[in-house]
PDB file of N, CA and C in Angstrom:
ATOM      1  N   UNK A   1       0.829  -1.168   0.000  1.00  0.00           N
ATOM      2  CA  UNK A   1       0.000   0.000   0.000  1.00  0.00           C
ATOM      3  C   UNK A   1       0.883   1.243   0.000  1.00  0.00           C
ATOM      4  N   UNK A   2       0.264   1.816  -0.985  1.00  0.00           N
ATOM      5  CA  UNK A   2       1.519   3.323  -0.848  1.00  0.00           C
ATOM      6  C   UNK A   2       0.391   4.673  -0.598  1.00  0.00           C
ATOM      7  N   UNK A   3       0.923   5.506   0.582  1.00  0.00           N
ATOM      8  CA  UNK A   3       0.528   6.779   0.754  1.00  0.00           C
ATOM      9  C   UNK A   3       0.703   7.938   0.149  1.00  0.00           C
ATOM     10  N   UNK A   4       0.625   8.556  -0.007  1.00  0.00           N
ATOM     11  CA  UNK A   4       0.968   9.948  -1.026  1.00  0.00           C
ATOM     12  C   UNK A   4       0.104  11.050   0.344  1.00  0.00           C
ATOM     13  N   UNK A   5       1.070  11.689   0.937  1.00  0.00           N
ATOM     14  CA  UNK A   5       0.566  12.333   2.208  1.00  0.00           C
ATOM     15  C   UNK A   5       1.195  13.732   1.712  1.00  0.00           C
ATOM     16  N   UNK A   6      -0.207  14.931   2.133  1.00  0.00           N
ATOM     17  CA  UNK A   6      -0.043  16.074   2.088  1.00  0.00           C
ATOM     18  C   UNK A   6       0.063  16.760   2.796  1.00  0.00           C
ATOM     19  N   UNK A   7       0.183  16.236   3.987  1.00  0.00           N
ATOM     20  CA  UNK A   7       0.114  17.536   5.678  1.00  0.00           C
ATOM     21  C   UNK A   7       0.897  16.545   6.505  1.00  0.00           C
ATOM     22  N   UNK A   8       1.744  17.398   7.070  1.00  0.00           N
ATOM     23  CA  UNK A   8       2.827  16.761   8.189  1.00  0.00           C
ATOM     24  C   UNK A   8       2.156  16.181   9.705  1.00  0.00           C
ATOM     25  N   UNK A   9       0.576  16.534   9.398  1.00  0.00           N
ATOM     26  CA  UNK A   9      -0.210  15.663  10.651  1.00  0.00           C
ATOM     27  C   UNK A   9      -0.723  14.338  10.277  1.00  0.00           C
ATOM     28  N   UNK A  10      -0.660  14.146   9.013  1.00  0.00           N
ATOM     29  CA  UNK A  10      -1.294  12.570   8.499  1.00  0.00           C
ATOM     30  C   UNK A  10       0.019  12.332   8.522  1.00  0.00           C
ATOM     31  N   UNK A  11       1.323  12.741   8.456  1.00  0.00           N
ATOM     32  CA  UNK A  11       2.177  11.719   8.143  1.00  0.00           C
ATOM     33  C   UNK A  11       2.563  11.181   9.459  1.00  0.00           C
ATOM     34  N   UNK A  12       2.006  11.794  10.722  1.00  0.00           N
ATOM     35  CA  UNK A  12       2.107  10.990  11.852  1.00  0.00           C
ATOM     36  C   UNK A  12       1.247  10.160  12.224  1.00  0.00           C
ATOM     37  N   UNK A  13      -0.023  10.105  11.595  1.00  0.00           N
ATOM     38  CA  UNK A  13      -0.551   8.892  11.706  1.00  0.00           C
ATOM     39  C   UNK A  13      -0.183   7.581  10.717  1.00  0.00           C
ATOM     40  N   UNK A  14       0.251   8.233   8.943  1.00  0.00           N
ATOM     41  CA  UNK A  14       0.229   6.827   9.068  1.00  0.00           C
ATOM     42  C   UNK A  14       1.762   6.059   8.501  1.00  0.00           C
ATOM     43  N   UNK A  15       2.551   7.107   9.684  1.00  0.00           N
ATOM     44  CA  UNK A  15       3.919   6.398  10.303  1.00  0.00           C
ATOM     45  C   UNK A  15       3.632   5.316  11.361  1.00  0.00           C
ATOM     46  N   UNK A  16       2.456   5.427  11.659  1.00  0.00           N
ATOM     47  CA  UNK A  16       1.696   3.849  12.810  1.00  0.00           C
ATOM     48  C   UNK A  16       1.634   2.881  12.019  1.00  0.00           C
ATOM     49  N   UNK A  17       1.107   2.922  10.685  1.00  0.00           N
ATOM     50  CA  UNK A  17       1.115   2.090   9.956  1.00  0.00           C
ATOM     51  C   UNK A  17       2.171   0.522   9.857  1.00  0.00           C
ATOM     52  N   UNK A  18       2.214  -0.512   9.994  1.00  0.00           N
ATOM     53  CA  UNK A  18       3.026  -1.582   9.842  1.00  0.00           C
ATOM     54  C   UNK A  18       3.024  -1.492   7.812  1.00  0.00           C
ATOM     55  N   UNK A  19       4.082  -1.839   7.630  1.00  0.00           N
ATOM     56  CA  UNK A  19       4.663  -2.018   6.207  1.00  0.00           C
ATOM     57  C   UNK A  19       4.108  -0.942   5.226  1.00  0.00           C
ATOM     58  N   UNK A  20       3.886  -0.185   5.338  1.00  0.00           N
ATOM     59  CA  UNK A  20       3.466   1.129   4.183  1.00  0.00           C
ATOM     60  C   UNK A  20       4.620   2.063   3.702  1.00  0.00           C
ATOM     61  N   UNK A  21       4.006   1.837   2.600  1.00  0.00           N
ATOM     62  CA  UNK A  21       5.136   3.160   1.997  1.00  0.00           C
ATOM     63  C   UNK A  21       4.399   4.388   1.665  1.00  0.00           C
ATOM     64  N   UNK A  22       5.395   5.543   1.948  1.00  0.00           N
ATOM     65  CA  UNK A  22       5.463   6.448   2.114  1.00  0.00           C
ATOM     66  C   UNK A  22       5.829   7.623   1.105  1.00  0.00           C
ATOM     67  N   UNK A  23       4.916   8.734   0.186  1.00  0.00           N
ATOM     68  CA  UNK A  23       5.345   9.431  -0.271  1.00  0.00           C
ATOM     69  C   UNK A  23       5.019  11.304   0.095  1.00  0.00           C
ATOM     70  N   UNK A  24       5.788  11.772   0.028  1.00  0.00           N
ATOM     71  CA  UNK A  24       5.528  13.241   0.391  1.00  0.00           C
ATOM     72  C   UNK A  24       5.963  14.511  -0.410  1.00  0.00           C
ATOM     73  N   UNK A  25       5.321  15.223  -0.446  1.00  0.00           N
ATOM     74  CA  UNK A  25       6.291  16.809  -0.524  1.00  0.00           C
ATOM     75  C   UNK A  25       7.219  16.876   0.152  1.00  0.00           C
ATOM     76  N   UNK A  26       7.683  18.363  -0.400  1.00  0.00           N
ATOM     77  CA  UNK A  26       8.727  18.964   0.586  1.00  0.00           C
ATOM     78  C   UNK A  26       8.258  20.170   1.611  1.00  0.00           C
ATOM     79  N   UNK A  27       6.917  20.115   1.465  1.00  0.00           N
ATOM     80  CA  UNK A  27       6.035  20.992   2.456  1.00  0.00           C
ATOM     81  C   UNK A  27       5.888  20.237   3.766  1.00  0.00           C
ATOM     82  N   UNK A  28       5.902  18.700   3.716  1.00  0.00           N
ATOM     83  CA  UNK A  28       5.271  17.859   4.670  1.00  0.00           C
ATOM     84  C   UNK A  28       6.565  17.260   5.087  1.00  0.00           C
ATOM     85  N   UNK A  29       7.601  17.178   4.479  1.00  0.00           N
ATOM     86  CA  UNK A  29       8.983  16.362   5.105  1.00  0.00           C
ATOM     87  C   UNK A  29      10.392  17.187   5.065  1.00  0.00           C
ATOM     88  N   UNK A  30      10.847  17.445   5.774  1.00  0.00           N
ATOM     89  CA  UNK A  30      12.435  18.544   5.653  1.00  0.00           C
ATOM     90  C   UNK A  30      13.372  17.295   5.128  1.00  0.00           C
ATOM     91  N   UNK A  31      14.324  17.898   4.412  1.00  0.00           N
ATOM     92  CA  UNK A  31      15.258  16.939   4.226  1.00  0.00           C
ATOM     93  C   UNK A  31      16.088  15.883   5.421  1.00  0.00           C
ATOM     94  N   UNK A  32      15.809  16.850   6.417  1.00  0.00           N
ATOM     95  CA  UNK A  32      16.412  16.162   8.007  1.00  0.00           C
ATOM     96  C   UNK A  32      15.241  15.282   8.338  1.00  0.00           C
ATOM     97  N   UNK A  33      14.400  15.686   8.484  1.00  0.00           N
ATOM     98  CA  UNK A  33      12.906  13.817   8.828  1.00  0.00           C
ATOM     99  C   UNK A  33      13.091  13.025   7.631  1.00  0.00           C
ATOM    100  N   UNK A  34      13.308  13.467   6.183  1.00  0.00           N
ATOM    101  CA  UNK A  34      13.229  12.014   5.542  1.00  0.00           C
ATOM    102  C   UNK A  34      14.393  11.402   5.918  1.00  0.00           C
ATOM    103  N   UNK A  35      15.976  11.839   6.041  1.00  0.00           N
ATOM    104  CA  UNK A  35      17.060  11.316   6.589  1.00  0.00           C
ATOM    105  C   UNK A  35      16.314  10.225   8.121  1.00  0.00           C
ATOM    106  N   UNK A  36      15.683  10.972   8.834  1.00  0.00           N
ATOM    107  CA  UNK A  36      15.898  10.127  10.169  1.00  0.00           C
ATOM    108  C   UNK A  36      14.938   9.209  10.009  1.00  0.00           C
ATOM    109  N   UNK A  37      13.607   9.225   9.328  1.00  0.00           N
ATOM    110  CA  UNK A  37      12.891   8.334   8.872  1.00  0.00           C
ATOM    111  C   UNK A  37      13.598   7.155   8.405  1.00  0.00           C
ATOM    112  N   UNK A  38      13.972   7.307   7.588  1.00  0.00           N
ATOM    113  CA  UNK A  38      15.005   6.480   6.144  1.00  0.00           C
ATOM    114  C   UNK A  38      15.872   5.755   7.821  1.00  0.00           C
ATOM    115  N   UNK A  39      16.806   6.498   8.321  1.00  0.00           N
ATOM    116  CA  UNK A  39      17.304   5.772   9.695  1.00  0.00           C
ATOM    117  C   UNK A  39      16.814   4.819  10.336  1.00  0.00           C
ATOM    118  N   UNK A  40      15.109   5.031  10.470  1.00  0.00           N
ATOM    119  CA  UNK A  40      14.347   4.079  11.661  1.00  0.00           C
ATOM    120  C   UNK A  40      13.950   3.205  10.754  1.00  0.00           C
ATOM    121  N   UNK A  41      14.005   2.625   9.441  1.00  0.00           N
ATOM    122  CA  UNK A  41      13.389   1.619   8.581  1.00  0.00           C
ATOM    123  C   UNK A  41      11.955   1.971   7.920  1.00  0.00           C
ATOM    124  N   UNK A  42      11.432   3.335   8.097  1.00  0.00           N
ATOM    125  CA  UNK A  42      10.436   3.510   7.370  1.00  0.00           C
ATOM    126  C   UNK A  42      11.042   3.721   5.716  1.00  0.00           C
ATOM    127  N   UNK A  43       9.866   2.924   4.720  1.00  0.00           N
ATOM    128  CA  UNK A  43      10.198   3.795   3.684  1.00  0.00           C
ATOM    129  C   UNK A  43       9.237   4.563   3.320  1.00  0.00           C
ATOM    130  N   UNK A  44      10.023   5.459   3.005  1.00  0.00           N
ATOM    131  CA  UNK A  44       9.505   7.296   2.477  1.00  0.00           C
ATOM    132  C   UNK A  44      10.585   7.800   1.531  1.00  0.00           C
ATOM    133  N   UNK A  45       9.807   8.173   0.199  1.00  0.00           N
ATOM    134  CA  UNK A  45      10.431   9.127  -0.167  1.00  0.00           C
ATOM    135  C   UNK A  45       9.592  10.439  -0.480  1.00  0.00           C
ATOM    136  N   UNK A  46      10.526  11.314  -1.008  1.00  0.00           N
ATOM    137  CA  UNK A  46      10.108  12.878  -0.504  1.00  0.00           C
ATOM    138  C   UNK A  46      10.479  13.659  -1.953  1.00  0.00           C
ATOM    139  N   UNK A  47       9.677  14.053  -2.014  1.00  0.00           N
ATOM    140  CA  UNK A  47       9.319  14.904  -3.443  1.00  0.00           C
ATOM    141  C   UNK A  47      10.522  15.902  -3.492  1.00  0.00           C
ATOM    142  N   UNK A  48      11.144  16.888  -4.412  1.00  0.00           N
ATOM    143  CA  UNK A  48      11.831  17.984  -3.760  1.00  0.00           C
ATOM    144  C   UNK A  48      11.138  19.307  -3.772  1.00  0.00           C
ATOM    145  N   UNK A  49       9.741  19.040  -4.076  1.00  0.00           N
ATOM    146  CA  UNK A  49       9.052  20.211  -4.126  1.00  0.00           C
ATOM    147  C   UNK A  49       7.911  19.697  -3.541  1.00  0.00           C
ATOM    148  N   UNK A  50       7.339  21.094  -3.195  1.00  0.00           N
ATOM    149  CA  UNK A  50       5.726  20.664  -2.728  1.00  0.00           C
ATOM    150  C   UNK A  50       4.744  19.740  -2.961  1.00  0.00           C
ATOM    151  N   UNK A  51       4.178  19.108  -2.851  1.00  0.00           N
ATOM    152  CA  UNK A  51       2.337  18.695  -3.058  1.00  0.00           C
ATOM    153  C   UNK A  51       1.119  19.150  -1.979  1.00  0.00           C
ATOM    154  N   UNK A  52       0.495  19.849  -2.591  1.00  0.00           N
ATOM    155  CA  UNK A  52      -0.414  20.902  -2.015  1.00  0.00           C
ATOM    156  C   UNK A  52      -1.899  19.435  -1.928  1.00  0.00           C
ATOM    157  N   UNK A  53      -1.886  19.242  -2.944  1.00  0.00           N
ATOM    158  CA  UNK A  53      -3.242  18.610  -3.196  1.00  0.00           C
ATOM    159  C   UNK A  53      -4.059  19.545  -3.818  1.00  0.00           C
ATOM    160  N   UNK A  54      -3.995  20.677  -3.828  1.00  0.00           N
ATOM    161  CA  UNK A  54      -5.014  21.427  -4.462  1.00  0.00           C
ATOM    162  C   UNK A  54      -4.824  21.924  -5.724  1.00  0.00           C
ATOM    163  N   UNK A  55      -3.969  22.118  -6.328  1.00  0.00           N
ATOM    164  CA  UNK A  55      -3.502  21.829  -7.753  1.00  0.00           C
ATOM    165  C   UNK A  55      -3.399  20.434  -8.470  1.00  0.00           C
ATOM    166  N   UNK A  56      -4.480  20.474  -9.429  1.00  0.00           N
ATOM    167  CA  UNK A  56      -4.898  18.969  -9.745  1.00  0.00           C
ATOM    168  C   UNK A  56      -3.702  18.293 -10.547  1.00  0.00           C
ATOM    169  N   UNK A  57      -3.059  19.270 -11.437  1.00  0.00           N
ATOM    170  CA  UNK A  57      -1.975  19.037 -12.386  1.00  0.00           C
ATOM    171  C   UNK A  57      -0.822  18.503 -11.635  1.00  0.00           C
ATOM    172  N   UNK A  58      -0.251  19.303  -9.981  1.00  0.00           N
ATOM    173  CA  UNK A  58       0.565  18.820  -9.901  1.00  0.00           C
ATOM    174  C   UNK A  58       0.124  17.616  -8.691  1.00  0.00           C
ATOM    175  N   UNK A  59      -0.816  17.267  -8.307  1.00  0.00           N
ATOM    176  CA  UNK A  59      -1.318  15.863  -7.757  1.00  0.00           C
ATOM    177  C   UNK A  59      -1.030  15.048  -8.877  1.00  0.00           C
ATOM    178  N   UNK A  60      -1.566  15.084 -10.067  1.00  0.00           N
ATOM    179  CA  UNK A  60      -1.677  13.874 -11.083  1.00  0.00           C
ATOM    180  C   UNK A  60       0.195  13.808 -11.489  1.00  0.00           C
ATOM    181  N   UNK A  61       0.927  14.695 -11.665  1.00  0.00           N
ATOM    182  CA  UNK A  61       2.121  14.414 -11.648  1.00  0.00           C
ATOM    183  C   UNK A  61       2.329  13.524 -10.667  1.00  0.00           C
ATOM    184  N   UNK A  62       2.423  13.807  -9.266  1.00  0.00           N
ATOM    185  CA  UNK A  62       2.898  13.099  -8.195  1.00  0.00           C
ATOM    186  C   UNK A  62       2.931  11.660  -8.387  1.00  0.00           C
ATOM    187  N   UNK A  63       0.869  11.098  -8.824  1.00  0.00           N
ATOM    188  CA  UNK A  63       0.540   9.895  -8.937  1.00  0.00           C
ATOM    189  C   UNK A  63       1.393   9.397 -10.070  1.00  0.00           C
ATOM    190  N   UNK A  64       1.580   9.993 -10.957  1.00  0.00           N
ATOM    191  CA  UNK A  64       2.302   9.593 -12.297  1.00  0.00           C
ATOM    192  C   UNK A  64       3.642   8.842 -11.791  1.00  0.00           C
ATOM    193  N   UNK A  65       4.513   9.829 -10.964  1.00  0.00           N
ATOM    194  CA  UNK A  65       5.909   9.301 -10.447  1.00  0.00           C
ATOM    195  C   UNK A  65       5.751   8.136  -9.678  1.00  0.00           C
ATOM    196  N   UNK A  66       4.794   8.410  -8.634  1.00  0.00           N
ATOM    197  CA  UNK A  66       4.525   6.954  -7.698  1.00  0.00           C
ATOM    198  C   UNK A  66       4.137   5.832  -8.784  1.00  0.00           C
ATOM    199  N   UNK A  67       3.496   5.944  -9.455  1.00  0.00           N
ATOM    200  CA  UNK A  67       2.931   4.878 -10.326  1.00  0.00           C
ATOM    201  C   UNK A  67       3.989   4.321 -10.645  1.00  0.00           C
ATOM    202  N   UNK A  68       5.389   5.089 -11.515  1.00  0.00           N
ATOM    203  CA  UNK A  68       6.098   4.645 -11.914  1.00  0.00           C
ATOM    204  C   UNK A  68       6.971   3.307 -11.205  1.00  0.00           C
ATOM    205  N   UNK A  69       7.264   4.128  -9.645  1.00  0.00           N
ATOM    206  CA  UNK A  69       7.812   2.843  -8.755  1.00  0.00           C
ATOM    207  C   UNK A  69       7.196   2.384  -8.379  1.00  0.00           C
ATOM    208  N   UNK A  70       6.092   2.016  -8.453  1.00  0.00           N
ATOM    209  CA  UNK A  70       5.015   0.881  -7.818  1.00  0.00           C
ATOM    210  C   UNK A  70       3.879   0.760  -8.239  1.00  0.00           C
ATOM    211  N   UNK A  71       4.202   0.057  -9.565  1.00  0.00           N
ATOM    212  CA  UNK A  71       3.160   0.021 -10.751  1.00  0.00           C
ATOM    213  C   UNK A  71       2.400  -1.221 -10.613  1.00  0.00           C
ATOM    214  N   UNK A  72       2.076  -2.042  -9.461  1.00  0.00           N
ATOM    215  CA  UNK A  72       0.866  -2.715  -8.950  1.00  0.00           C
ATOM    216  C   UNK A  72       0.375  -2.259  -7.949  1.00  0.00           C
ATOM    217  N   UNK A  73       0.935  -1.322  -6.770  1.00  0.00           N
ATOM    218  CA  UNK A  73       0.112  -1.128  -5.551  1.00  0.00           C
ATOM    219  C   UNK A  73      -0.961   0.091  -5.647  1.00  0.00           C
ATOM    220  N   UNK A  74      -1.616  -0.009  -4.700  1.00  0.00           N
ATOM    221  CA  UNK A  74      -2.838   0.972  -4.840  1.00  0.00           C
ATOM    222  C   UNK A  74      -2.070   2.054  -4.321  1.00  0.00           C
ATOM    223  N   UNK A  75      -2.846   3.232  -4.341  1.00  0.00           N
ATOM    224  CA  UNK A  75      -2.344   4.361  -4.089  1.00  0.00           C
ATOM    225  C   UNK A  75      -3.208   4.963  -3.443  1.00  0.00           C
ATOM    226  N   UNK A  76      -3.542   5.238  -1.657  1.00  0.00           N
ATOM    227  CA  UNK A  76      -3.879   6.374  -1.489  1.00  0.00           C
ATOM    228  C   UNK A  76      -3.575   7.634  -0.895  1.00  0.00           C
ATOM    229  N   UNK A  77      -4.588   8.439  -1.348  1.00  0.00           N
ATOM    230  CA  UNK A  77      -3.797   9.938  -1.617  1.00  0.00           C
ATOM    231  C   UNK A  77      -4.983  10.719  -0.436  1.00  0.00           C
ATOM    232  N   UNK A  78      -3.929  11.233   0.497  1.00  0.00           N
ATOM    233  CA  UNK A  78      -4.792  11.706   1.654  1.00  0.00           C
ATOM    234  C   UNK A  78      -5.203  13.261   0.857  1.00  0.00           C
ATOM    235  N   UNK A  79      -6.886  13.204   1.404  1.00  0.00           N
ATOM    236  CA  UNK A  79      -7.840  14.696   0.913  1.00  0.00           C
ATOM    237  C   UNK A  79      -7.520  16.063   1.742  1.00  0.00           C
ATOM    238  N   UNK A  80      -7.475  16.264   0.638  1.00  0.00           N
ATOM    239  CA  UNK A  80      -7.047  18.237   1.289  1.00  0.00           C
ATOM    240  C   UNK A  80      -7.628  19.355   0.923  1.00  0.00           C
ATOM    241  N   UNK A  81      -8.613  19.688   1.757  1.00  0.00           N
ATOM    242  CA  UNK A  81      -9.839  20.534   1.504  1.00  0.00           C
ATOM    243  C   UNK A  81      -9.201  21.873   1.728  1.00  0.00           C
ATOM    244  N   UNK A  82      -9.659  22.467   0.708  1.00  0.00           N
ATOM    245  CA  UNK A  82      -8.934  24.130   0.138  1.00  0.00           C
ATOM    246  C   UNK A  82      -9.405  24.914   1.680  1.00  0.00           C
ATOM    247  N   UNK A  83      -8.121  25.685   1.951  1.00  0.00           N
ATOM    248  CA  UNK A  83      -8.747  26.661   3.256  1.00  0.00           C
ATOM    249  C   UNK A  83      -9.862  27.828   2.675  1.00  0.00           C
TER     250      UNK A  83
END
């Protein structure tokens, strides 16, 4: 199962998660948490730019890249309701 997480408060929930992978912006992960993540055996990787969720173009990019490395697992993509 792969995540595609847009807010640095879902990515603490579903770091609870047993065996999930992990994808993010660079809004939701500093280069220093994906390092210490990557340390504790989670995998995550980390965009080098944002994902807002609210720009549809660059969500469907995102899915595009994830797709690429994990072109059987499902993908979900946590909802992010415009302020």
């Amino acid at each position: 199962m792969v995540y595609l997480i847009l807010e640095a408060r879902a990515l603490v929930e579903v770091i609870k998660l047993p065996g999930v992978v992990i994808w993010a912006g660079s809004n939701v992960l500093t280069e220093l948490n994906h390092k210490e993540l990557l340390a504790k055996g989670f995998n995550v990787t980390r965009f080098n730019h944002p994902i807002s969720g609210v720009n549809r173009s660059e969500l469907e990019d995102a899915l595009e890249t994830i797709k690429e490395h994990h072109p059987t697992e499902s993908i979900w993509v946590q909802y992010a309701s415009q302020p």
